[in-house]
PDB file of N, CA and C in Angstrom:
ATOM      1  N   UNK A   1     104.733  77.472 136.256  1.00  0.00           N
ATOM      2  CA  UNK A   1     103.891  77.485 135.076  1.00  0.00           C
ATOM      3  C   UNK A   1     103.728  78.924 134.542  1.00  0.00           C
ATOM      4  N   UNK A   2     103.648  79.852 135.540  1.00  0.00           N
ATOM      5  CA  UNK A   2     103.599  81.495 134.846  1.00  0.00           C
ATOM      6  C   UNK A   2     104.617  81.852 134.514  1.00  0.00           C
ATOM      7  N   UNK A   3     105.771  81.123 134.643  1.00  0.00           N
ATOM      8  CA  UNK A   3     107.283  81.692 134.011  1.00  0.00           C
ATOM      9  C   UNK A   3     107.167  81.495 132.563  1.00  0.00           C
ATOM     10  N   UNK A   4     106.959  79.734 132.501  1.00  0.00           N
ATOM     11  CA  UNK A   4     106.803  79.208 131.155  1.00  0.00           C
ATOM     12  C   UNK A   4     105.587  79.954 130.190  1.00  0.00           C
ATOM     13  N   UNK A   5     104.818  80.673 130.793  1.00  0.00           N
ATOM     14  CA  UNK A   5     103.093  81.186 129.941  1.00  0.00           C
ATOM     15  C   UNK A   5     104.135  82.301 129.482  1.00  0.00           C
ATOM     16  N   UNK A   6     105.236  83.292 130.818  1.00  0.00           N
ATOM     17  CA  UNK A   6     105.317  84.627 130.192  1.00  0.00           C
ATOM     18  C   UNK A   6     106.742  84.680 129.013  1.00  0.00           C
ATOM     19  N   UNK A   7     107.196  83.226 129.064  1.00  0.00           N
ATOM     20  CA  UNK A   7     108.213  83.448 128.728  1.00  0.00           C
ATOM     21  C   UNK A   7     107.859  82.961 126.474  1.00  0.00           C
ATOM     22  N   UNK A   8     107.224  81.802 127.137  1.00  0.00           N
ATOM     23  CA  UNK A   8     106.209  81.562 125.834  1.00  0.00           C
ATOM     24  C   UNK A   8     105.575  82.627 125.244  1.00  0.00           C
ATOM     25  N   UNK A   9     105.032  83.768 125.648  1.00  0.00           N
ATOM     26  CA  UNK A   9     104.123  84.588 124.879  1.00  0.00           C
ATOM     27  C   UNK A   9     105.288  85.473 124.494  1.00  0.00           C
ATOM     28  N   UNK A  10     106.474  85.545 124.829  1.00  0.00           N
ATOM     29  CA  UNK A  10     107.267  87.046 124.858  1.00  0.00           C
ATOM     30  C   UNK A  10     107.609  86.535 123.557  1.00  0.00           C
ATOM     31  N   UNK A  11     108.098  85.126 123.411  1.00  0.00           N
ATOM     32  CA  UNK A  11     108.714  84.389 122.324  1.00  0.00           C
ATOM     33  C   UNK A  11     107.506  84.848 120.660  1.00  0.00           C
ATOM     34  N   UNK A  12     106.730  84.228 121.958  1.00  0.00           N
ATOM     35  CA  UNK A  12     105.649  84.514 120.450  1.00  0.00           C
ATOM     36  C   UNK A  12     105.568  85.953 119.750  1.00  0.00           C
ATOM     37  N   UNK A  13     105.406  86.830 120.889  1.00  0.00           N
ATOM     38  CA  UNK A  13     105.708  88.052 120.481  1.00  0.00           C
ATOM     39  C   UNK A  13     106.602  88.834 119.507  1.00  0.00           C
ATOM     40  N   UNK A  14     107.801  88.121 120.239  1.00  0.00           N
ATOM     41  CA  UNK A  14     108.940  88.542 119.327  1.00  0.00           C
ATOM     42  C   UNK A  14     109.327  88.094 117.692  1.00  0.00           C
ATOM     43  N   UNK A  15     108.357  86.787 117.851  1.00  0.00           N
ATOM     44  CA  UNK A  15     108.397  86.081 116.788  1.00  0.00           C
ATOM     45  C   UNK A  15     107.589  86.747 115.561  1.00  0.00           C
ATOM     46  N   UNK A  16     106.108  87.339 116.243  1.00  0.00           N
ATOM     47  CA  UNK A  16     105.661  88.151 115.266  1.00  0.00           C
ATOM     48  C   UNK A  16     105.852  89.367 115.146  1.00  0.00           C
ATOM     49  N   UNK A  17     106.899  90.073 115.662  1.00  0.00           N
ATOM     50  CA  UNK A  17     107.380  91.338 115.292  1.00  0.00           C
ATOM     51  C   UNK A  17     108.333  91.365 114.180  1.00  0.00           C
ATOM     52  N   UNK A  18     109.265  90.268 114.227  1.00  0.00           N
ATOM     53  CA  UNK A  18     110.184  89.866 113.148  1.00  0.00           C
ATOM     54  C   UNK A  18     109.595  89.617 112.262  1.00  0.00           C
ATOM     55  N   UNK A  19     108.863  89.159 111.945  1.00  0.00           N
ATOM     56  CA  UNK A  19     107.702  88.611 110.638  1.00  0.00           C
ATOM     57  C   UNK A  19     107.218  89.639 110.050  1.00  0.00           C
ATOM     58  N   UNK A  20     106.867  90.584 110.855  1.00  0.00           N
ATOM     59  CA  UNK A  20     106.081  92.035 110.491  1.00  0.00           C
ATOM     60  C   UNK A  20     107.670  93.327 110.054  1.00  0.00           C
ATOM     61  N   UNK A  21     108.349  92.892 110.785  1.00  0.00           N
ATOM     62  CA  UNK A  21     109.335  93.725 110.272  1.00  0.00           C
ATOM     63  C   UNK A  21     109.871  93.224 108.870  1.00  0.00           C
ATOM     64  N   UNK A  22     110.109  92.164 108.978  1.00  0.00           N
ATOM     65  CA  UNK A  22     110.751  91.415 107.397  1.00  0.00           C
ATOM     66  C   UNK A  22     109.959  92.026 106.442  1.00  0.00           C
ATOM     67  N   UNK A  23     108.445  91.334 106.597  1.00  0.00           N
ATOM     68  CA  UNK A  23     107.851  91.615 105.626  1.00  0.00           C
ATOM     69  C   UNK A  23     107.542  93.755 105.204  1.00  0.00           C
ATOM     70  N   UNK A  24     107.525  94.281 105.961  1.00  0.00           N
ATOM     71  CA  UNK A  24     107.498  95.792 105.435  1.00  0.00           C
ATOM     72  C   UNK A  24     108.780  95.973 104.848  1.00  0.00           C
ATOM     73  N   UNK A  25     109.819  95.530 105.543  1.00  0.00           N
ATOM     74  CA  UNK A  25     111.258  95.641 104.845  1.00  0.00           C
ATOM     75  C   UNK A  25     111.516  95.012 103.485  1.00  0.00           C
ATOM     76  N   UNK A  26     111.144  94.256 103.335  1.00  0.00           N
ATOM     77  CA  UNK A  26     110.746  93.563 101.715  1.00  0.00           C
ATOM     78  C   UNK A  26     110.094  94.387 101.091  1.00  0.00           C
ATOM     79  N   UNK A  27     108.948  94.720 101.534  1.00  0.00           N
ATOM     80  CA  UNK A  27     108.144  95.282 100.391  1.00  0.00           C
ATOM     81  C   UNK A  27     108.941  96.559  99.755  1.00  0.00           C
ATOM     82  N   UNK A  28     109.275  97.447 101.094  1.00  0.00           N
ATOM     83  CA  UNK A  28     109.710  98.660 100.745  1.00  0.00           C
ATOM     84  C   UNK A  28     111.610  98.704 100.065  1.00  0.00           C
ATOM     85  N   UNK A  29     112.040  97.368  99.915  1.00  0.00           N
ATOM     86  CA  UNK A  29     113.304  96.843  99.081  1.00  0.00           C
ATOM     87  C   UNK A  29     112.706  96.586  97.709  1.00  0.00           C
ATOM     88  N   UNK A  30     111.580  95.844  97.766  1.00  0.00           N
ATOM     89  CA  UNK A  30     111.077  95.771  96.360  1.00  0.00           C
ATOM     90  C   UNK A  30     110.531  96.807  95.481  1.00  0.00           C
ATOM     91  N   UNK A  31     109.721  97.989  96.439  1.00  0.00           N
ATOM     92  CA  UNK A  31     109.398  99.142  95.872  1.00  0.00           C
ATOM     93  C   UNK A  31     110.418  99.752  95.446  1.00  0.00           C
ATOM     94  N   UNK A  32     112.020  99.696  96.222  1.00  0.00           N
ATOM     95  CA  UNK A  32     112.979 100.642  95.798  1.00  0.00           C
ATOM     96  C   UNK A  32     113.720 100.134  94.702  1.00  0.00           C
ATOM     97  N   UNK A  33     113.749  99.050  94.749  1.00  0.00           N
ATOM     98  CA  UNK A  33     114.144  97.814  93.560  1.00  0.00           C
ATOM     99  C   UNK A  33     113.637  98.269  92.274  1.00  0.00           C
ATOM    100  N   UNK A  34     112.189  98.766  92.387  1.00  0.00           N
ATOM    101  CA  UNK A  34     111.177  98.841  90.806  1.00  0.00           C
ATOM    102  C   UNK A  34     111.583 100.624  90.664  1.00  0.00           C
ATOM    103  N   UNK A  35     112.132 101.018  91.283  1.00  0.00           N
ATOM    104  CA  UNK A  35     111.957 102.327  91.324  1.00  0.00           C
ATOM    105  C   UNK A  35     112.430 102.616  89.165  1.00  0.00           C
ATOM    106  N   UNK A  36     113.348 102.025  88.987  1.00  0.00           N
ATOM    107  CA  UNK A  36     113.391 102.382  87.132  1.00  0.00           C
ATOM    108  C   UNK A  36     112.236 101.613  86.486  1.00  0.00           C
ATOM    109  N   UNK A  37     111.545 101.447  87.082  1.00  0.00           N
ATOM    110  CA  UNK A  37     110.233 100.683  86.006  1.00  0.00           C
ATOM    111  C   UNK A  37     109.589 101.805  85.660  1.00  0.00           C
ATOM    112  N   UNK A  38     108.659 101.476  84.154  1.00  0.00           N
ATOM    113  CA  UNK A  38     108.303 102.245  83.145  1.00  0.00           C
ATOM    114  C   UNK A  38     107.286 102.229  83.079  1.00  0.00           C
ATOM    115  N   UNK A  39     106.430 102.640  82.844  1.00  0.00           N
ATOM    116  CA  UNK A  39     104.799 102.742  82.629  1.00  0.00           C
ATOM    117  C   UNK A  39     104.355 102.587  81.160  1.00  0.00           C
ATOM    118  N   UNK A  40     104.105 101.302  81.003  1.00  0.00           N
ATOM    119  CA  UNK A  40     103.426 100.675  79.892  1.00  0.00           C
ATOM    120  C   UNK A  40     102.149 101.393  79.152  1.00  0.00           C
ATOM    121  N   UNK A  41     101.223 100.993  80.327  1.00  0.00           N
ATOM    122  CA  UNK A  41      99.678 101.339  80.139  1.00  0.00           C
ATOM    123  C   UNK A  41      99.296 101.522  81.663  1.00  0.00           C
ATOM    124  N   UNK A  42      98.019 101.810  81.902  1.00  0.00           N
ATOM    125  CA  UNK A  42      97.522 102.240  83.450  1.00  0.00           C
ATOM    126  C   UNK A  42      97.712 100.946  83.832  1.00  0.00           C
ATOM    127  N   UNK A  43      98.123 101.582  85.365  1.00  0.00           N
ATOM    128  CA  UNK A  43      98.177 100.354  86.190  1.00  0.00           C
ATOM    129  C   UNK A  43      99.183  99.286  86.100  1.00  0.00           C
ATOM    130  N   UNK A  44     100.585  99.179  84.448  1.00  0.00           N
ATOM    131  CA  UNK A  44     101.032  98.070  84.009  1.00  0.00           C
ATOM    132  C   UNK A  44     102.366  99.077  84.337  1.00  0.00           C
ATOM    133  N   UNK A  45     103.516  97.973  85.244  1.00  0.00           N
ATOM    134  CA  UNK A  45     105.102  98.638  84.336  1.00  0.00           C
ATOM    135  C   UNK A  45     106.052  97.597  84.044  1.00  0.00           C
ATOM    136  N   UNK A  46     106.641  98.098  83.316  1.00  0.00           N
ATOM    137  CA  UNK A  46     107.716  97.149  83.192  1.00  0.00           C
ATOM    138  C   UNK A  46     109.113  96.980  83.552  1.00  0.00           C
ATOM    139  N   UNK A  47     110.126  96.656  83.928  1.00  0.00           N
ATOM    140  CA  UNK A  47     111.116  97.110  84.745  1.00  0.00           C
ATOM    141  C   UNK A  47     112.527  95.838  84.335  1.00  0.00           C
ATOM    142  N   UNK A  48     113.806  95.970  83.825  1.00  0.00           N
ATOM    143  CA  UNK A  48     114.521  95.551  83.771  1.00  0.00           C
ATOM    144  C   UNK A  48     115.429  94.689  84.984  1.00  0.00           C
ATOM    145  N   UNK A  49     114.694  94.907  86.443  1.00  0.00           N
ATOM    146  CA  UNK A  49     115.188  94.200  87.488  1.00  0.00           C
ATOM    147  C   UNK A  49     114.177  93.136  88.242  1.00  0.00           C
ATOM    148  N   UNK A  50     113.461  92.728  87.044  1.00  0.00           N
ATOM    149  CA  UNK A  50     112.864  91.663  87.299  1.00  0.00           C
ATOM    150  C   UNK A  50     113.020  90.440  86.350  1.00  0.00           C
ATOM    151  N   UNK A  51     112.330  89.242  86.773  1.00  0.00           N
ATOM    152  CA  UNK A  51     112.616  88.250  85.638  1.00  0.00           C
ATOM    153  C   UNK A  51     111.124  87.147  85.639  1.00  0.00           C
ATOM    154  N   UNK A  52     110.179  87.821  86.633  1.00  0.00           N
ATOM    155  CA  UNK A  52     109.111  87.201  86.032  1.00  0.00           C
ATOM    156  C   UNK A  52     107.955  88.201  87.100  1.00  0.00           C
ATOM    157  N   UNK A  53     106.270  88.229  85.951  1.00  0.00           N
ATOM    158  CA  UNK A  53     105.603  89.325  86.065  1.00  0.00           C
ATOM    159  C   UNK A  53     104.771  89.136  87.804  1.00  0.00           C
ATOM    160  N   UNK A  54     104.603  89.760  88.411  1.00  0.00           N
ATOM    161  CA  UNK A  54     103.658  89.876  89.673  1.00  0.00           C
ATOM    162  C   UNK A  54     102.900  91.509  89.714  1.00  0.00           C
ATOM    163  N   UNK A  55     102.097  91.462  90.831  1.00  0.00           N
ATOM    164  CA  UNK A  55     101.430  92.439  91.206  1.00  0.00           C
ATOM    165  C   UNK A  55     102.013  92.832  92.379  1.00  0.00           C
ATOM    166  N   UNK A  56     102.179  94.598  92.482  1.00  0.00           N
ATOM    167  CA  UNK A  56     103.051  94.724  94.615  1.00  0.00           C
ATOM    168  C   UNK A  56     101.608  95.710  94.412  1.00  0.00           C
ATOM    169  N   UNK A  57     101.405  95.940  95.833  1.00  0.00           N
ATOM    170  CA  UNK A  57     100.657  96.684  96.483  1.00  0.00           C
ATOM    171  C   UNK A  57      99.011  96.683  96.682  1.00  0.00           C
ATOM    172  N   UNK A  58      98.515  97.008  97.119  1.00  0.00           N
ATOM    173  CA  UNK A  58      97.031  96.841  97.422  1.00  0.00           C
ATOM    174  C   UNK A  58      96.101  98.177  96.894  1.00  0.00           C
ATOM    175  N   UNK A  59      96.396  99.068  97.344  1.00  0.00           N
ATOM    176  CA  UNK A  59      95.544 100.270  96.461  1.00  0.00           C
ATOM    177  C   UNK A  59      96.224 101.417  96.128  1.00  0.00           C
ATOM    178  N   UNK A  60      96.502 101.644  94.492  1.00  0.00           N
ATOM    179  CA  UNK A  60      96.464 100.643  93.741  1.00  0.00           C
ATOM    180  C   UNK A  60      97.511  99.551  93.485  1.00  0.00           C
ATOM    181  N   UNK A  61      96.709  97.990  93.257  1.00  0.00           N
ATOM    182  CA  UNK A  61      97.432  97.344  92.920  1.00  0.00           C
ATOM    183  C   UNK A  61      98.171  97.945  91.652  1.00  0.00           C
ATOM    184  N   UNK A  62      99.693  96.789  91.327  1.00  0.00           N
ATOM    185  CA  UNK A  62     100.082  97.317  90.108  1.00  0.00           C
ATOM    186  C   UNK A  62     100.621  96.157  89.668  1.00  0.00           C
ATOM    187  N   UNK A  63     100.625  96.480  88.049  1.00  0.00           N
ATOM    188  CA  UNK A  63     101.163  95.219  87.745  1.00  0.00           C
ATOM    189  C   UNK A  63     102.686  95.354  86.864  1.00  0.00           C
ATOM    190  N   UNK A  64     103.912  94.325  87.401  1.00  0.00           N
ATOM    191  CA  UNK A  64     105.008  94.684  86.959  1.00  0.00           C
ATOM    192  C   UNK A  64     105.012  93.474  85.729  1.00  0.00           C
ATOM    193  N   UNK A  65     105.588  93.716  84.764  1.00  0.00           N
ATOM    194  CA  UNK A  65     106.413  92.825  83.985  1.00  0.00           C
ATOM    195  C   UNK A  65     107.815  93.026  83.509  1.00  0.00           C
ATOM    196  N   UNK A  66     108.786  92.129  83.184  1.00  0.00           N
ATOM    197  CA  UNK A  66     110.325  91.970  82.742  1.00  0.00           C
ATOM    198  C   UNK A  66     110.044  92.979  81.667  1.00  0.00           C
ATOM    199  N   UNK A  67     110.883  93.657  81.590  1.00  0.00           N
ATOM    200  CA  UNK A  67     111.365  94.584  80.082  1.00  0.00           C
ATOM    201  C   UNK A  67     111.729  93.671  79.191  1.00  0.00           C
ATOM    202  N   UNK A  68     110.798  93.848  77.954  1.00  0.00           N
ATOM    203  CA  UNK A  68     110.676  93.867  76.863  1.00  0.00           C
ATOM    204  C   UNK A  68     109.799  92.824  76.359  1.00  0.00           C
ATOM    205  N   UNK A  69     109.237  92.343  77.020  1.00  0.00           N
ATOM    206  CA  UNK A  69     107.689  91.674  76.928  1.00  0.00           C
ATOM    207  C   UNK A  69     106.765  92.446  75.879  1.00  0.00           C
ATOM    208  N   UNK A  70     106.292  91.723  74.643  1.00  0.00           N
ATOM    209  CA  UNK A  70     105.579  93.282  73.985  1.00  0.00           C
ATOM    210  C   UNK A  70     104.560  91.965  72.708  1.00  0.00           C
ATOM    211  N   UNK A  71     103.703  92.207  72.202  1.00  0.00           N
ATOM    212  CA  UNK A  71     102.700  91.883  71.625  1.00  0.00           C
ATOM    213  C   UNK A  71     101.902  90.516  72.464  1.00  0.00           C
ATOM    214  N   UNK A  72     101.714  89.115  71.397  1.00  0.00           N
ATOM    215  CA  UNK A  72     100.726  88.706  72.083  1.00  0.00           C
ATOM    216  C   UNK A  72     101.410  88.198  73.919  1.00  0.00           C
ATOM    217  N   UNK A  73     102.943  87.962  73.586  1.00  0.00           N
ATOM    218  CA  UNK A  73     103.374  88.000  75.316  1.00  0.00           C
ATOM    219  C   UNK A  73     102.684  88.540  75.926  1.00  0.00           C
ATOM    220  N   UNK A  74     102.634  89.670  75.747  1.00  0.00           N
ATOM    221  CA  UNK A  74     102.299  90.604  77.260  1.00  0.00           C
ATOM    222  C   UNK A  74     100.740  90.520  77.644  1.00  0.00           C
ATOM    223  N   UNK A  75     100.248  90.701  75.908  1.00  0.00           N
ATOM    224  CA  UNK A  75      98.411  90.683  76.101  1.00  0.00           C
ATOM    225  C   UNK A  75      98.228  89.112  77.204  1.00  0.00           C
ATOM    226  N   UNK A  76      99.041  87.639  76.890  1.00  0.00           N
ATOM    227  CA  UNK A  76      98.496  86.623  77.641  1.00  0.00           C
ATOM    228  C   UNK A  76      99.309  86.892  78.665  1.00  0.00           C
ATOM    229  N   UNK A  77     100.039  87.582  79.540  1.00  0.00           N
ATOM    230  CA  UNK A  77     101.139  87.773  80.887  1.00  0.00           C
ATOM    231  C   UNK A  77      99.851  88.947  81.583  1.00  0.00           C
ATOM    232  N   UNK A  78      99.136  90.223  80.488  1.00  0.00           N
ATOM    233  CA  UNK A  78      98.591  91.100  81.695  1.00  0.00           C
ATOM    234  C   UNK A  78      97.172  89.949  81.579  1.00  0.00           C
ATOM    235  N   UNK A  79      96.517  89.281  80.937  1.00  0.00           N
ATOM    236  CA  UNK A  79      95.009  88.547  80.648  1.00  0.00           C
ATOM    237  C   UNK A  79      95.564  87.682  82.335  1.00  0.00           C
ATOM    238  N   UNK A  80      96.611  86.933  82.364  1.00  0.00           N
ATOM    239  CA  UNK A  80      96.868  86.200  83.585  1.00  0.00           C
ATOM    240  C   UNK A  80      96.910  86.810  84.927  1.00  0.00           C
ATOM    241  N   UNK A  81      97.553  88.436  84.742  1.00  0.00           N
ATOM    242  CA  UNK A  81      97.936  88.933  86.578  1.00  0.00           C
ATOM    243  C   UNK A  81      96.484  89.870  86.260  1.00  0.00           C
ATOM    244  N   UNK A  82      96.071  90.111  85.496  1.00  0.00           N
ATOM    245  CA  UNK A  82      94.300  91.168  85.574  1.00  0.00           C
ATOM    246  C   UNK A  82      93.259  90.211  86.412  1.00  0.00           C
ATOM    247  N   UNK A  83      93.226  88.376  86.084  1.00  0.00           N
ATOM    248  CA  UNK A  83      92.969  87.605  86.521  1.00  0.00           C
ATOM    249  C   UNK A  83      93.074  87.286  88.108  1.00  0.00           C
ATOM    250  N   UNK A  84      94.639  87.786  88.426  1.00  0.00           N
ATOM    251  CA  UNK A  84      94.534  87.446  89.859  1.00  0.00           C
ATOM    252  C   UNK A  84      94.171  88.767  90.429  1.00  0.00           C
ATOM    253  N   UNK A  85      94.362  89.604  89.943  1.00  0.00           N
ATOM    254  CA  UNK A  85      93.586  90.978  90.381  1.00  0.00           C
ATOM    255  C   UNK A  85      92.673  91.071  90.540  1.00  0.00           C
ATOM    256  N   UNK A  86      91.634  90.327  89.688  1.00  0.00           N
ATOM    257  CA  UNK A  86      90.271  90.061  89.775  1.00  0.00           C
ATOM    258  C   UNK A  86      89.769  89.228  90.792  1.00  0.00           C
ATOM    259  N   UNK A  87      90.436  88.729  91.163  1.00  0.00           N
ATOM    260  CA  UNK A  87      90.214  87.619  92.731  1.00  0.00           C
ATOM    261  C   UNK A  87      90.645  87.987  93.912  1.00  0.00           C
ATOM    262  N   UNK A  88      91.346  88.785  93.629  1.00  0.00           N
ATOM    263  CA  UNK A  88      91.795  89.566  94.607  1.00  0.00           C
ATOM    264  C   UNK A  88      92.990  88.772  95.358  1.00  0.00           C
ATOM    265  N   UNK A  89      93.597  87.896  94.385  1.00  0.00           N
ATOM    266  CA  UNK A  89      94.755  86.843  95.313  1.00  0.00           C
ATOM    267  C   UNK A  89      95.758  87.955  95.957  1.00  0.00           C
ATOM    268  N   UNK A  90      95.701  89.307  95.289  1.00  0.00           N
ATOM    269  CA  UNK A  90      97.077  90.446  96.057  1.00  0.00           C
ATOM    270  C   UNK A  90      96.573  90.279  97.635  1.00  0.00           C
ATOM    271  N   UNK A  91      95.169  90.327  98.053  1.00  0.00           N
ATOM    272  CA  UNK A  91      94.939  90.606  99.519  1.00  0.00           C
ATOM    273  C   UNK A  91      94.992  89.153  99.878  1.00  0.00           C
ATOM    274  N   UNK A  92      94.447  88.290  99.538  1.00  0.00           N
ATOM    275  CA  UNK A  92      94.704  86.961  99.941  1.00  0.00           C
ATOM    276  C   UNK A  92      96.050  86.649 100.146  1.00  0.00           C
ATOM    277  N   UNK A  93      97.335  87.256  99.487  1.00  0.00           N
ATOM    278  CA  UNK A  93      98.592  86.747  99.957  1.00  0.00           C
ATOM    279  C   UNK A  93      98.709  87.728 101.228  1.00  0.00           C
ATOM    280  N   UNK A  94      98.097  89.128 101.172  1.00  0.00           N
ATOM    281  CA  UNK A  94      98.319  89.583 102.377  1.00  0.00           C
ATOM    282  C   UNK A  94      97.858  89.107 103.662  1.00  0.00           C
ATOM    283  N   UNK A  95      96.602  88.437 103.718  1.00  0.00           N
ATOM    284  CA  UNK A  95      96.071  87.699 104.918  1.00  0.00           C
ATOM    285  C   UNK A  95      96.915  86.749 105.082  1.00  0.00           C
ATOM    286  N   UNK A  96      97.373  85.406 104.026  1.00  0.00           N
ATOM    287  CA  UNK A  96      98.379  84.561 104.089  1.00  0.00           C
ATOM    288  C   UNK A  96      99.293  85.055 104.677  1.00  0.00           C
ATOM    289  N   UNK A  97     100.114  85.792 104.578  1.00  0.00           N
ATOM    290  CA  UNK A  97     100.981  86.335 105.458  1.00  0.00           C
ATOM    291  C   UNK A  97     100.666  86.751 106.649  1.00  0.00           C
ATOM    292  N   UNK A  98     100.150  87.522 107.206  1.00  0.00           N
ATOM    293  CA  UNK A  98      99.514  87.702 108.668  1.00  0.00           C
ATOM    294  C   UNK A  98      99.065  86.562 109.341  1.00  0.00           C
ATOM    295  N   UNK A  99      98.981  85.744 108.435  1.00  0.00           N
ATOM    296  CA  UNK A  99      98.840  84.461 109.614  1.00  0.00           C
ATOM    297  C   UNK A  99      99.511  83.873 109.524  1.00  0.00           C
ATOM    298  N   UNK A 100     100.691  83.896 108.828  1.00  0.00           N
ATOM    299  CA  UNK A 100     101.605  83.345 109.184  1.00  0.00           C
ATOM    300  C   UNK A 100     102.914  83.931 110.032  1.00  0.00           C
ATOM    301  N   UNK A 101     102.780  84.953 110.123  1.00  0.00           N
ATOM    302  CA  UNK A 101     103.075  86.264 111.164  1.00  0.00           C
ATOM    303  C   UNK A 101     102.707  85.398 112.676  1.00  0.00           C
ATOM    304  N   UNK A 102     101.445  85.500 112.497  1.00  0.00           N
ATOM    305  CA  UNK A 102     100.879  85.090 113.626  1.00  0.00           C
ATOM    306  C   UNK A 102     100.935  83.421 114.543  1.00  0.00           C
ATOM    307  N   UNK A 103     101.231  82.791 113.284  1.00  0.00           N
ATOM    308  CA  UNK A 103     101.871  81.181 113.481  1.00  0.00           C
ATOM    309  C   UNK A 103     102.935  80.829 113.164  1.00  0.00           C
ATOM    310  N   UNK A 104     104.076  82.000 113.313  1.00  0.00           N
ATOM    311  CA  UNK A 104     105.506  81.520 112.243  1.00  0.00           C
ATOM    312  C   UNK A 104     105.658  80.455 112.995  1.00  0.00           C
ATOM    313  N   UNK A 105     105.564  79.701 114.064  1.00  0.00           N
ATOM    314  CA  UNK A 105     105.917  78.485 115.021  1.00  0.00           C
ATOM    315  C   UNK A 105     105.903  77.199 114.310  1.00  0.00           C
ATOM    316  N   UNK A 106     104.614  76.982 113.345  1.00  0.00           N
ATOM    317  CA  UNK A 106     103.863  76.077 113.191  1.00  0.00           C
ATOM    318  C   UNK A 106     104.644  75.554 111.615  1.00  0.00           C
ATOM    319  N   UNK A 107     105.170  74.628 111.435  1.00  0.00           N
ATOM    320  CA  UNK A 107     105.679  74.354 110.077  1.00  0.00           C
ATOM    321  C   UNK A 107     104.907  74.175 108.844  1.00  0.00           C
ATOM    322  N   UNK A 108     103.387  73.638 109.386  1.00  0.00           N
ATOM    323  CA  UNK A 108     102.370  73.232 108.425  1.00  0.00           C
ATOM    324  C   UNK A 108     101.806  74.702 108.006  1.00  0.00           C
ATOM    325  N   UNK A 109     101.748  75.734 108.544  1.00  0.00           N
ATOM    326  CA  UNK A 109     101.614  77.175 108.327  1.00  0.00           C
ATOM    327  C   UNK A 109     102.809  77.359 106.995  1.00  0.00           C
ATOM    328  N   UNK A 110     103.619  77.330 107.614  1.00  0.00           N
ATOM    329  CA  UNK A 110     104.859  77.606 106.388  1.00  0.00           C
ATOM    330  C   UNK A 110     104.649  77.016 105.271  1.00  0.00           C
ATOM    331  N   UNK A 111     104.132  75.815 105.162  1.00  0.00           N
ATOM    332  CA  UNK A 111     104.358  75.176 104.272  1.00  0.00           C
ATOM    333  C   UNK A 111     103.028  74.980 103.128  1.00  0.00           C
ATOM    334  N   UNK A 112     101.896  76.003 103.935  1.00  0.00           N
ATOM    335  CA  UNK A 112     100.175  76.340 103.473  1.00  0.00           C
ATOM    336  C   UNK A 112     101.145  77.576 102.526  1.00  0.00           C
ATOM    337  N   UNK A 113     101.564  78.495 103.434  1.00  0.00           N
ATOM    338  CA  UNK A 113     102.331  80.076 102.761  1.00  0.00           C
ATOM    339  C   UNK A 113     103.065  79.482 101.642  1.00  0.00           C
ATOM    340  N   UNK A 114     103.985  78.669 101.645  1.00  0.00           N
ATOM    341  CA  UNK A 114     104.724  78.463 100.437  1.00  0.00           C
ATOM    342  C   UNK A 114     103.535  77.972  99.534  1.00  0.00           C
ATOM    343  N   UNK A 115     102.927  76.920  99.449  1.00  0.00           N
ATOM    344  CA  UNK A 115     102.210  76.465  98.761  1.00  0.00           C
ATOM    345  C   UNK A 115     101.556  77.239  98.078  1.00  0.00           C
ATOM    346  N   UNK A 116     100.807  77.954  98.824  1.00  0.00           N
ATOM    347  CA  UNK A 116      99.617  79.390  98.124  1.00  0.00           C
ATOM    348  C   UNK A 116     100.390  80.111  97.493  1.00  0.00           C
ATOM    349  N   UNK A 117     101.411  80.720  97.651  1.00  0.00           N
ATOM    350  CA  UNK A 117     102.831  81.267  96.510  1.00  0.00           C
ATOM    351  C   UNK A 117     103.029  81.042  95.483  1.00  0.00           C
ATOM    352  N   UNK A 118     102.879  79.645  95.312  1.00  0.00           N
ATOM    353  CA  UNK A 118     103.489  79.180  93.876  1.00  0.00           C
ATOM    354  C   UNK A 118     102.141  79.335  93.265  1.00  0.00           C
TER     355      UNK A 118
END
């Protein structure tokens, strides 16, 4: 039974190191990804290697949109991500993720993470 406890936790272990590695490796692909984005207005950019608007980072958040988004577009695209900024859904996907870090095992986890995504 202590083979199976140590061999189970190593798994688990390893399982959330991969999770934690992916995810910094993403972010910092996506940061290098936006690296030609443009600065709109504070806090807003816009960037030709995207194809639809989100927020990356936590302090400060920022908000990206597709190049060439421009009158009432953009006013109802930033009124929508200022919105989730305002709720703070950027840290809420970050907790979402850490627990799912922490439960990648569990399919109904995966499938809470996808859900809260869309």
């Amino acid at each position: 039974m202590q083979l199976l406890l140590t061999v189970g936790a190593c798994l688990w272990l390893a399982g959330l190191a991969v999770m934690l590695v992916l995810g910094v490796v993403r972010y910092f692909r996506m940061k290098n990804n936006l690296s030609d984005a443009v600065r709109v207005e504070d806090g807003v950019f816009a960037s030709d290697s995207i194809r639809a608007p989100f927020i990356l980072g936590l302090l400060p958040p920022r908000i990206y949109v597709p190049a060439g988004l421009e009158g009432k577009e953009l006013d109802y695209v930033l009124k929508h991500e200022r919105a989730h900024l305002r709720r703070c859904d950027h840290w809420a996907k970050l907790l979402g993720y850490l627990l799912l870090s922490l439960h990648w095992f569990n399919p109904l986890v995966w499938l809470g993470f996808y859900l809260m995504s869309r």
